[in-house]
Protein backbone atom coordinates (compact mmCIF):
# COMPACT_ATOMS: atom_id res chain seq x y z
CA UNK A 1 4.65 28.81 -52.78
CA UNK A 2 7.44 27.61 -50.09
CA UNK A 3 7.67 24.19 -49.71
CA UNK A 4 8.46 22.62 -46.44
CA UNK A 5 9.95 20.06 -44.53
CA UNK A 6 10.73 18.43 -40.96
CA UNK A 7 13.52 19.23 -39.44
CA UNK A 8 16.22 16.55 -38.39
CA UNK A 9 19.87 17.20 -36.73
CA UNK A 10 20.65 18.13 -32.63
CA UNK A 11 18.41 19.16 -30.21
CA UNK A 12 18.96 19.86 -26.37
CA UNK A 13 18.39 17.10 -24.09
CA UNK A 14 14.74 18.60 -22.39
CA UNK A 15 16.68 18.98 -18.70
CA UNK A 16 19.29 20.72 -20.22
CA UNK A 17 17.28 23.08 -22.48
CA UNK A 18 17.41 26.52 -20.82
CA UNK A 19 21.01 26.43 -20.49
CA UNK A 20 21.97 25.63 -24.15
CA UNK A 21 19.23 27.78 -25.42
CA UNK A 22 20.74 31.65 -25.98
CA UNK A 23 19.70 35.07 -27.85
CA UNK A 24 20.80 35.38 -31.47
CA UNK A 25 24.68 35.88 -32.02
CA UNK A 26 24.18 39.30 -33.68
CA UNK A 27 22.36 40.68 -30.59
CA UNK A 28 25.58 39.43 -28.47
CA UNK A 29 27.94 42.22 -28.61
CA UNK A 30 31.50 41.72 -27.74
CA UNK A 31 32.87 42.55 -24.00
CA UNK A 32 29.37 43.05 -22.63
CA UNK A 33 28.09 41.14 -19.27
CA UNK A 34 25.90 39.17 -21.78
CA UNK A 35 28.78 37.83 -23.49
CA UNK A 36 30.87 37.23 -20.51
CA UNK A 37 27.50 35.30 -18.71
CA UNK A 38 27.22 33.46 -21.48
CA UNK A 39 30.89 32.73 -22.17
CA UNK A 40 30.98 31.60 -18.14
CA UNK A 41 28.13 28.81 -19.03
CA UNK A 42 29.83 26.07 -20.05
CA UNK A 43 26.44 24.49 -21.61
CA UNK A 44 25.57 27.38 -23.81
CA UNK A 45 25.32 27.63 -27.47
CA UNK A 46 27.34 30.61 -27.48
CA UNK A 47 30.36 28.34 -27.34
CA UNK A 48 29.16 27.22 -31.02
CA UNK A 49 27.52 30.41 -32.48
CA UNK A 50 30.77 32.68 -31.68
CA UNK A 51 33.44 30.31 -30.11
CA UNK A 52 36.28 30.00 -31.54
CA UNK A 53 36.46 26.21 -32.03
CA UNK A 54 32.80 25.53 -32.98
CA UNK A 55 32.94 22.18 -34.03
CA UNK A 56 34.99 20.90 -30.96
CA UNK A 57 32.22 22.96 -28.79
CA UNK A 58 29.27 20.76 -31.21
CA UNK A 59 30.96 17.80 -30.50
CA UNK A 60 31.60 18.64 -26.83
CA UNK A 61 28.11 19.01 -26.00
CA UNK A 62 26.61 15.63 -27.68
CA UNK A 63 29.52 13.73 -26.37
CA UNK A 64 27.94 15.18 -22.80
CA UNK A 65 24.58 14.72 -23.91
CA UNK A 66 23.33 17.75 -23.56
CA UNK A 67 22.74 17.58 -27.36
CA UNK A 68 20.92 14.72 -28.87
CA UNK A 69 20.00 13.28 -32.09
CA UNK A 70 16.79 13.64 -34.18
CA UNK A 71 16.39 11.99 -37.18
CA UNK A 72 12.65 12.03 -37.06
CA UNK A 73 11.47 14.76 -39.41
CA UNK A 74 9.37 16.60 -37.09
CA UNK A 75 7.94 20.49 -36.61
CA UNK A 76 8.64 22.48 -33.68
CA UNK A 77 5.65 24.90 -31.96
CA UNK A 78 7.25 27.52 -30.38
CA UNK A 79 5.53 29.56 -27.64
CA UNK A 80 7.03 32.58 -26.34
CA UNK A 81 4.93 34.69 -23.63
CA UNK A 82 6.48 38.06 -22.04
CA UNK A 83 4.70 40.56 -19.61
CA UNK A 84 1.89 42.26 -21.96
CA UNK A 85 2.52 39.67 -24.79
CA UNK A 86 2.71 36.18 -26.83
CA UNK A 87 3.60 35.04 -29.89
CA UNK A 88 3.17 31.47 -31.41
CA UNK A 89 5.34 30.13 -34.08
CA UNK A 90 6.40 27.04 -35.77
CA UNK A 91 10.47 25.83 -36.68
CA UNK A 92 10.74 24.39 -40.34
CA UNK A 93 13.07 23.60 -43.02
CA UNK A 94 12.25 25.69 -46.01
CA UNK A 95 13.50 25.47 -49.67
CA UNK A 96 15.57 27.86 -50.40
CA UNK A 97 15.07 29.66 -53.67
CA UNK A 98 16.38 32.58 -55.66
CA UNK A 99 14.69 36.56 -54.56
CA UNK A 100 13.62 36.49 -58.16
CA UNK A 101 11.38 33.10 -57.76
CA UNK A 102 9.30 35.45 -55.08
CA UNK A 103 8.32 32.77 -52.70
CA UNK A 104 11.26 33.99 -50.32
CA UNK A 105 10.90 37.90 -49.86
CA UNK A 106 13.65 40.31 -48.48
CA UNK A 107 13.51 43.65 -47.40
CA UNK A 108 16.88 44.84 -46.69
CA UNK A 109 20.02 44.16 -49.40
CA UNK A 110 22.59 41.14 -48.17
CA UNK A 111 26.27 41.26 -48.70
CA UNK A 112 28.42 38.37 -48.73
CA UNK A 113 31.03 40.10 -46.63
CA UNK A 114 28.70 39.54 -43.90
CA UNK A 115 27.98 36.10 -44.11
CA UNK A 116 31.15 34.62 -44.04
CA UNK A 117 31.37 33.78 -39.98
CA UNK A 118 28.04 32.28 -40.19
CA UNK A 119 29.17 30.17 -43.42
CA UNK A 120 32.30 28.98 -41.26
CA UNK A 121 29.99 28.23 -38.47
CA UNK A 122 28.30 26.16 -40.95
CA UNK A 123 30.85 24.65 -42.95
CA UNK A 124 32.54 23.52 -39.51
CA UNK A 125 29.80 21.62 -38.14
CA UNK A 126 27.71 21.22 -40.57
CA UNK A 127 24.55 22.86 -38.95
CA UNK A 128 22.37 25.61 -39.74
CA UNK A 129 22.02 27.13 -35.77
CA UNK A 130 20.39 30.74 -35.62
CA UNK A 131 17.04 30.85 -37.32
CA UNK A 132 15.89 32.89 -40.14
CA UNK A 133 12.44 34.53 -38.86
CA UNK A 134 9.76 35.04 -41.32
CA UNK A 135 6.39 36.13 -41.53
CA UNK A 136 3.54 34.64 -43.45
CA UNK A 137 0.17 35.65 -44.30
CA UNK A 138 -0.57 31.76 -44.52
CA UNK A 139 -3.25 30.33 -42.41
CA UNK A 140 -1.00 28.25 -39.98
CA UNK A 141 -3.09 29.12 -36.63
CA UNK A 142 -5.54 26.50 -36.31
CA UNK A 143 -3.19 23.90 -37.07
CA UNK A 144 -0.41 25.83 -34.07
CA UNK A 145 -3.10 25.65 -31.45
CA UNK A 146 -3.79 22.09 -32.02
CA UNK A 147 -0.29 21.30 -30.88
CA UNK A 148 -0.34 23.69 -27.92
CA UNK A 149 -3.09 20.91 -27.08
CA UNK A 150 -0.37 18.42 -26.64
CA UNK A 151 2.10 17.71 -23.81
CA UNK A 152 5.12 20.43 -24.57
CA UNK A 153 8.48 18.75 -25.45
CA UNK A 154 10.24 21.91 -23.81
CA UNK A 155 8.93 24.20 -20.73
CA UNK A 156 11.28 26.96 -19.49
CA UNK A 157 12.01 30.52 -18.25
CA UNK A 158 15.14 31.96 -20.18
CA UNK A 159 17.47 33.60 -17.61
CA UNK A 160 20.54 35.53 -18.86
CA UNK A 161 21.59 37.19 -16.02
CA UNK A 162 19.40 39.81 -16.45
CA UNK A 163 21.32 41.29 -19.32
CA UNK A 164 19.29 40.20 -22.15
CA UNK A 165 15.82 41.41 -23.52
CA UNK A 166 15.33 37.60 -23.44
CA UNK A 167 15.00 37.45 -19.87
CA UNK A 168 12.40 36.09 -17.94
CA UNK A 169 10.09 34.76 -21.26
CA UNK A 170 8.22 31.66 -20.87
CA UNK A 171 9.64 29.43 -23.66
CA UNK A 172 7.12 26.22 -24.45
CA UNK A 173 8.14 23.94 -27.75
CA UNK A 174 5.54 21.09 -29.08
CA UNK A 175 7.14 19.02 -31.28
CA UNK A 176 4.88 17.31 -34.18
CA UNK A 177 6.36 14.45 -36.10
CA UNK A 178 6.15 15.62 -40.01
CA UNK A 179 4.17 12.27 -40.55
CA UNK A 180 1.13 12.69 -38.25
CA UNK A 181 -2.46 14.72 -38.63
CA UNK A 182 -1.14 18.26 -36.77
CA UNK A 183 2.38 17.58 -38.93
CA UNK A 184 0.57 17.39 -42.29
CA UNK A 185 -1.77 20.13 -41.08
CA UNK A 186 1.34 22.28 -40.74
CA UNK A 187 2.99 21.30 -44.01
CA UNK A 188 -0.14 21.66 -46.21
CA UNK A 189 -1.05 25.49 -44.48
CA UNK A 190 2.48 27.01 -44.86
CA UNK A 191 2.75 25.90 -48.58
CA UNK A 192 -0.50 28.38 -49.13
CA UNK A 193 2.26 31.55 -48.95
CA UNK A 194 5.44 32.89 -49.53
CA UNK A 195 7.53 33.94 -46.68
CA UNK A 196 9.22 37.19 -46.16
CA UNK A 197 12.27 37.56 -43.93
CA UNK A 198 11.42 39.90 -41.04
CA UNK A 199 14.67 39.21 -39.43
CA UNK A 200 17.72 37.16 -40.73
CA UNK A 201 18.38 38.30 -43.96
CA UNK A 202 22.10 37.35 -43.97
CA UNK A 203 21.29 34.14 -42.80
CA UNK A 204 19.09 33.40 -46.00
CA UNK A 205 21.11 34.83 -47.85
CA UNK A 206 24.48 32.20 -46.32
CA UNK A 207 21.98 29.32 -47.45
CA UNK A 208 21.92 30.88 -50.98
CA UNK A 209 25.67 31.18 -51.25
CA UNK A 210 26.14 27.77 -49.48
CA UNK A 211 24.12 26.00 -52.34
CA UNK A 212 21.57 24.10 -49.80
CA UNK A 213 18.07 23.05 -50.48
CA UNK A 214 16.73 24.04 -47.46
CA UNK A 215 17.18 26.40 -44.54
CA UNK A 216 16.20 26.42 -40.68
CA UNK A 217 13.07 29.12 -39.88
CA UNK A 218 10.61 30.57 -37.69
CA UNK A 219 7.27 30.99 -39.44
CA UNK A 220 4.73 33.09 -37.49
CA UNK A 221 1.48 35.16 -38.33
CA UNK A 222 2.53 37.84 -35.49
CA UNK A 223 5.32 40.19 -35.00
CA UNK A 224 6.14 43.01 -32.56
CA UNK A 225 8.13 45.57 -34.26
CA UNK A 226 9.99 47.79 -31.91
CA UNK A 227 12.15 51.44 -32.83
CA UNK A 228 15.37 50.60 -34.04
CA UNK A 229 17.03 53.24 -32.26
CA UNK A 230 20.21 54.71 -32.55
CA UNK A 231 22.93 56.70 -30.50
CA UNK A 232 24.77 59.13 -32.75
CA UNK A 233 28.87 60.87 -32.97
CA UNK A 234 28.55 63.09 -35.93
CA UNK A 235 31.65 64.85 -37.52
CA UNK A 236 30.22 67.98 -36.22
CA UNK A 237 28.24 67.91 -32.60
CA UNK A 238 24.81 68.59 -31.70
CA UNK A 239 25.47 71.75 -30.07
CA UNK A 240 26.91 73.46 -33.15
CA UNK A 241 23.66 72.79 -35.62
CA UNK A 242 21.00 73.01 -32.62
CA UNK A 243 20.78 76.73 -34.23
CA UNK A 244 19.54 75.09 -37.60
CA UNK A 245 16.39 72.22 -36.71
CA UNK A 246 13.37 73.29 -35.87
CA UNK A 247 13.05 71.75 -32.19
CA UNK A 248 10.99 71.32 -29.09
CA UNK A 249 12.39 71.10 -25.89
CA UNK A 250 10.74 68.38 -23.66
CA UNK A 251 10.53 66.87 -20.47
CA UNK A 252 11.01 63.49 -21.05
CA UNK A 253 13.28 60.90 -23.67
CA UNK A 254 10.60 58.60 -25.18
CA UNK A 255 9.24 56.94 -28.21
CA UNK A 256 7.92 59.67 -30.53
CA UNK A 257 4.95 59.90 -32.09
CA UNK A 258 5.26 58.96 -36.06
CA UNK A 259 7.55 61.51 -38.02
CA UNK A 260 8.67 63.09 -34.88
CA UNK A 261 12.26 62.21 -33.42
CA UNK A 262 12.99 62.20 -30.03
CA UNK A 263 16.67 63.24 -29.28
CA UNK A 264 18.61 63.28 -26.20
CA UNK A 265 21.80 64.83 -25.06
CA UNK A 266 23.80 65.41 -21.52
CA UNK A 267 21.95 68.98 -21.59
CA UNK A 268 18.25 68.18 -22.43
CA UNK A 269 15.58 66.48 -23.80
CA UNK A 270 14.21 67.77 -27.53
CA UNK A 271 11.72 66.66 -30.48
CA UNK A 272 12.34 67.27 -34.05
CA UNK A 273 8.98 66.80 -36.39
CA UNK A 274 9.80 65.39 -40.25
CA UNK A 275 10.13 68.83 -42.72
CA UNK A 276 8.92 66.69 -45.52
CA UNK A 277 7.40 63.42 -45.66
CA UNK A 278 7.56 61.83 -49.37
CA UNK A 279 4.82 59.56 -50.89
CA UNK A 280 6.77 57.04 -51.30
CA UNK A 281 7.16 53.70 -49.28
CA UNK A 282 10.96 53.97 -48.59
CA UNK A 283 11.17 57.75 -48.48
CA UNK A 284 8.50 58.50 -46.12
CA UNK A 285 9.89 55.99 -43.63
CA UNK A 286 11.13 57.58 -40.33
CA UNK A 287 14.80 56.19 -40.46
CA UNK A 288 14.95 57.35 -44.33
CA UNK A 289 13.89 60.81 -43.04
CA UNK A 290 15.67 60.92 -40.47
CA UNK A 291 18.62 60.48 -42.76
CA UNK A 292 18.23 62.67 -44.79
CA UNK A 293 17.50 65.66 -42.75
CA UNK A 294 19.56 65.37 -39.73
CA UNK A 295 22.43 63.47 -40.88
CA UNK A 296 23.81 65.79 -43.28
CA UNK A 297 23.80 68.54 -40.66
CA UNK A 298 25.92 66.41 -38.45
CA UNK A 299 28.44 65.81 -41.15
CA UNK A 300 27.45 61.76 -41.42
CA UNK A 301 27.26 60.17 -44.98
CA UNK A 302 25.19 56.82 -45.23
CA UNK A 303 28.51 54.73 -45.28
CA UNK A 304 28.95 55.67 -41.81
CA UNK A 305 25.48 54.01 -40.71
CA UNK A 306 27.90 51.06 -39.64
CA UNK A 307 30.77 52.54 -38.60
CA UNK A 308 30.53 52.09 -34.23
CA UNK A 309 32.77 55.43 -34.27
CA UNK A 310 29.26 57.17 -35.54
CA UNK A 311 26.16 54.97 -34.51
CA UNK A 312 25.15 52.14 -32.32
CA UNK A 313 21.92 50.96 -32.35
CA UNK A 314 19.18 49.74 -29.24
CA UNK A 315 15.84 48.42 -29.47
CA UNK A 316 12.91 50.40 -28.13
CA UNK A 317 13.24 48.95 -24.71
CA UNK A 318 16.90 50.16 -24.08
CA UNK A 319 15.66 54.11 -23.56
CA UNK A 320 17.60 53.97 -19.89
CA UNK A 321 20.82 52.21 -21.79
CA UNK A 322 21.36 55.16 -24.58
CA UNK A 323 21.00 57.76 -22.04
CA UNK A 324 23.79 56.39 -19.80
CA UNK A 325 25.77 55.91 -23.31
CA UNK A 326 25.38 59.60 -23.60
CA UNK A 327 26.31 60.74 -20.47
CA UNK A 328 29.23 58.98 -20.30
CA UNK A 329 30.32 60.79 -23.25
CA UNK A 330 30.59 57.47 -25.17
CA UNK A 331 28.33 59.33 -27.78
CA UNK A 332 27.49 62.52 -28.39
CA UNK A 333 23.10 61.93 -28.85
CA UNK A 334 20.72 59.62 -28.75
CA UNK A 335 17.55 59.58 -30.97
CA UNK A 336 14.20 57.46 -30.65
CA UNK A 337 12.21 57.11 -33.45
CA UNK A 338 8.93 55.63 -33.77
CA UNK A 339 8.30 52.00 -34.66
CA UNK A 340 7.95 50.72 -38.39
CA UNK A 341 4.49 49.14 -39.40
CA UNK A 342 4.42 45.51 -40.65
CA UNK A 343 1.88 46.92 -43.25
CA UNK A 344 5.44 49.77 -43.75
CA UNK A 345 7.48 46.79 -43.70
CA UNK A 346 5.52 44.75 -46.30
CA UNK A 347 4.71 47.35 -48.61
CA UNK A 348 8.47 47.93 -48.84
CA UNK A 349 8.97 44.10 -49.13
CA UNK A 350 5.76 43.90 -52.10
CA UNK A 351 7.32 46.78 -53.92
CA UNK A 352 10.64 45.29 -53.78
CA UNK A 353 9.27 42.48 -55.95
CA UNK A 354 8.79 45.07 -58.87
CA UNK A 355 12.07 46.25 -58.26
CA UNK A 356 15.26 44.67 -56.44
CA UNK A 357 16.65 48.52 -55.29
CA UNK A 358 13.41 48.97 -53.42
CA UNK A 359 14.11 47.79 -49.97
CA UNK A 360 14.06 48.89 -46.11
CA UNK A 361 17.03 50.98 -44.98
CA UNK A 362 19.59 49.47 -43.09
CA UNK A 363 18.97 49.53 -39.12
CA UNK A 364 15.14 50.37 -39.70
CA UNK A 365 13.50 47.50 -37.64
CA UNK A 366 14.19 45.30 -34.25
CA UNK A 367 11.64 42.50 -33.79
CA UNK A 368 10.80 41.80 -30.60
CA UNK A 369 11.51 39.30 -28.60
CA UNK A 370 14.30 37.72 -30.65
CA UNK A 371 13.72 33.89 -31.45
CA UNK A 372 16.02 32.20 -28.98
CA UNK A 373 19.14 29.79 -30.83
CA UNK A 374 19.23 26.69 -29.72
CA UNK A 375 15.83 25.30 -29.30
CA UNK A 376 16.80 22.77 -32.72
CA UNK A 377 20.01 22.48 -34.93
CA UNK A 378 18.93 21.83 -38.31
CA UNK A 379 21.78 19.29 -40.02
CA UNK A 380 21.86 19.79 -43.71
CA UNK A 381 21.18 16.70 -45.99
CA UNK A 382 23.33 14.48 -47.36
CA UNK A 383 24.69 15.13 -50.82
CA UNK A 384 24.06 19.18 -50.30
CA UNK A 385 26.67 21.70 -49.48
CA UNK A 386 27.86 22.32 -45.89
């Protein structure tokens, strides 16, 4: 089972919390108002996560003290609370281990190519700053709600300028020295259980290549996954295959039921139902389906998933954001699917244990809300690799 420890390194001064604190950097996309607000706060930990002198941005904001030093191994209850929701987590250090050792357990595939700007982030200041979010079916509650009994360390409101999902969650952090009763309590429950990654795979997976012993996470019992929707140029448009799928005009662009698509374009709304829904737990996913019967009619190949001249991709709460993509003529449709199932998402993860090719397709969930970066900066230990 996962082993786990206190964390030590930076944290932000309590005053100063809500203005270092910021969503993940691979939410932030470039020339947006989110990056520009965040850019324009001279506080943030955007100047860090995708500056372009991170360590002189580190060593800017303790020499201000809006960062301070830690060196008290202690756990972190985090409490986030949106309209209609709350989730309760808990920041650790975990020991990193090999996929094959099952105690950490993916479900997507990593490639190094895409860890190297968090690596440099790392290497620079020695800090492991975004957090890799995991689930757990350990029994961590009891010991989470005895902290929430305490006085909270932090108590804020994120505000991003209204241009983040982040916006406007209640953000409450306990922290619980490693050493004492609710510490231990912590410690003992989350070594019941493996973890598996629900977010932050390429984060492990910089850990792995960075040879470190541990790595900074959020551990939580609950998870919100929303559609991972997607707005779509294929090599041929919409209008020329409409002739070909099987589709039902409608009134309104929404999340689908399961196996149905909801697609969008400048001249109406339609639904497509799945022609064939395999048995097994990859295939009969909605993105993998989706894929494979709609994509090859638009002239797309999967190594054009990531290509931003064919797809971009919006959580389930950015409906009114792909249609105005779409009518700008920035792309030619958009399509809403219907949200993955964390029983979906660990059935792929259990079966992936069996075998390593059995994993989630790429762009298949959004979890929601994202952990905010910032809340603790986990320093690596003396003696292991930066």
């Amino acid at each position: 089972m996962v082993a786990t420890i206190g964390l030590t390194g930076l944290r932000p001064a309590p005053p100063q919390a809500s203005k270092i604190t910021c969503p993940p950097y691979d939410v932030i996309k470039s020339g947006t108002p989110l990056e520009k607000f965040l850019s324009d706060e001279p506080k943030s930990l955007f100047h860090i996560t995708l500056g372009d002198e991170p360590k002189e941005a580190m060593e800017r904001l303790v020499s201000e003290g809006l960062l301070i030093e830690d060196d008290e191994p202690a756990y972190y209850v985090y409490e986030q609370t949106w309209s209609g929701g709350q989730r309760t987590g808990v920041f650790a250090a975990a020991e990193v281990s090999p996929y094959a050792d099952k105690q950490i357990i993916r479900h997507e595939k990593t490639f190094d190519d895409k860890v190297k700007g968090r690596l440099a982030v790392r290497r620079a200041t020695g800090l492991h700053i975004g957090p890799v979010f995991a689930l757990t079916r350990a029994p961590i509650k009891k010991a989470l709600n005895a902290a929430k009994e305490l006085a909270p360390l932090y108590e804020f409101t994120s505000s991003f300028g209204g241009f983040s999902e982040l916006e406007d969650i209640e953000n409450k952090v306990w922290r619980i020295p490693e050493a004492g009763d609710i510490g231990r309590a912590i410690q003992a429950a989350l070594g019941t259980e493996p973890l598996y990654i629900a977010d932050g795979h390429h984060r492990y997976h910089a850990s792995l290549l960075n040879g470190q012993t541990h790595f900074l996470t959020y551990v939580t019992q609950d998870a919100v996954i929303q559609a991972y929707n997607r707005v779509i140029n294929g090599v041929r448009s919409f209008a020329e295959i409409m002739a070909d799928l099987p589709l039902q005009s409608v009134d309104t662009f929404q999340t689908p039921d399961k196996h149905r698509f909801s697609i969008y374009t400048k001249d109406g709304c339609y639904e497509l139902a799945a022609q064939h829904i395999p048995g097994d737990v990859v295939g009969r996913l909605d993105c993998a389906i989706l894929e494979r019967e709609l994509y090859p009619k638009l002239g797309l190949t999967h190594d054009m998933i990531a290509d931003p001249n064919h797809f971009d991709y919006y959580s389930e709460a950015a409906l009114d954001e792909m249609k105005a993509v779409v009518d700008r003529g920035e792309y030619d449709i958009a399509v809403a699917l219907h949200p993955v199932s964390l029983d979906e998402l660990m059935a792929v993860a259990d079966a992936g244990l069996q075998d390593p090719d059995i994993v989630m397709p790429e762009k298949s969930t959004f979890f929601a809300p994202k952990i905010l970066s910032g809340l603790f900066l986990y320093r690596t230990r003396k003696g292991e690799s930066r």
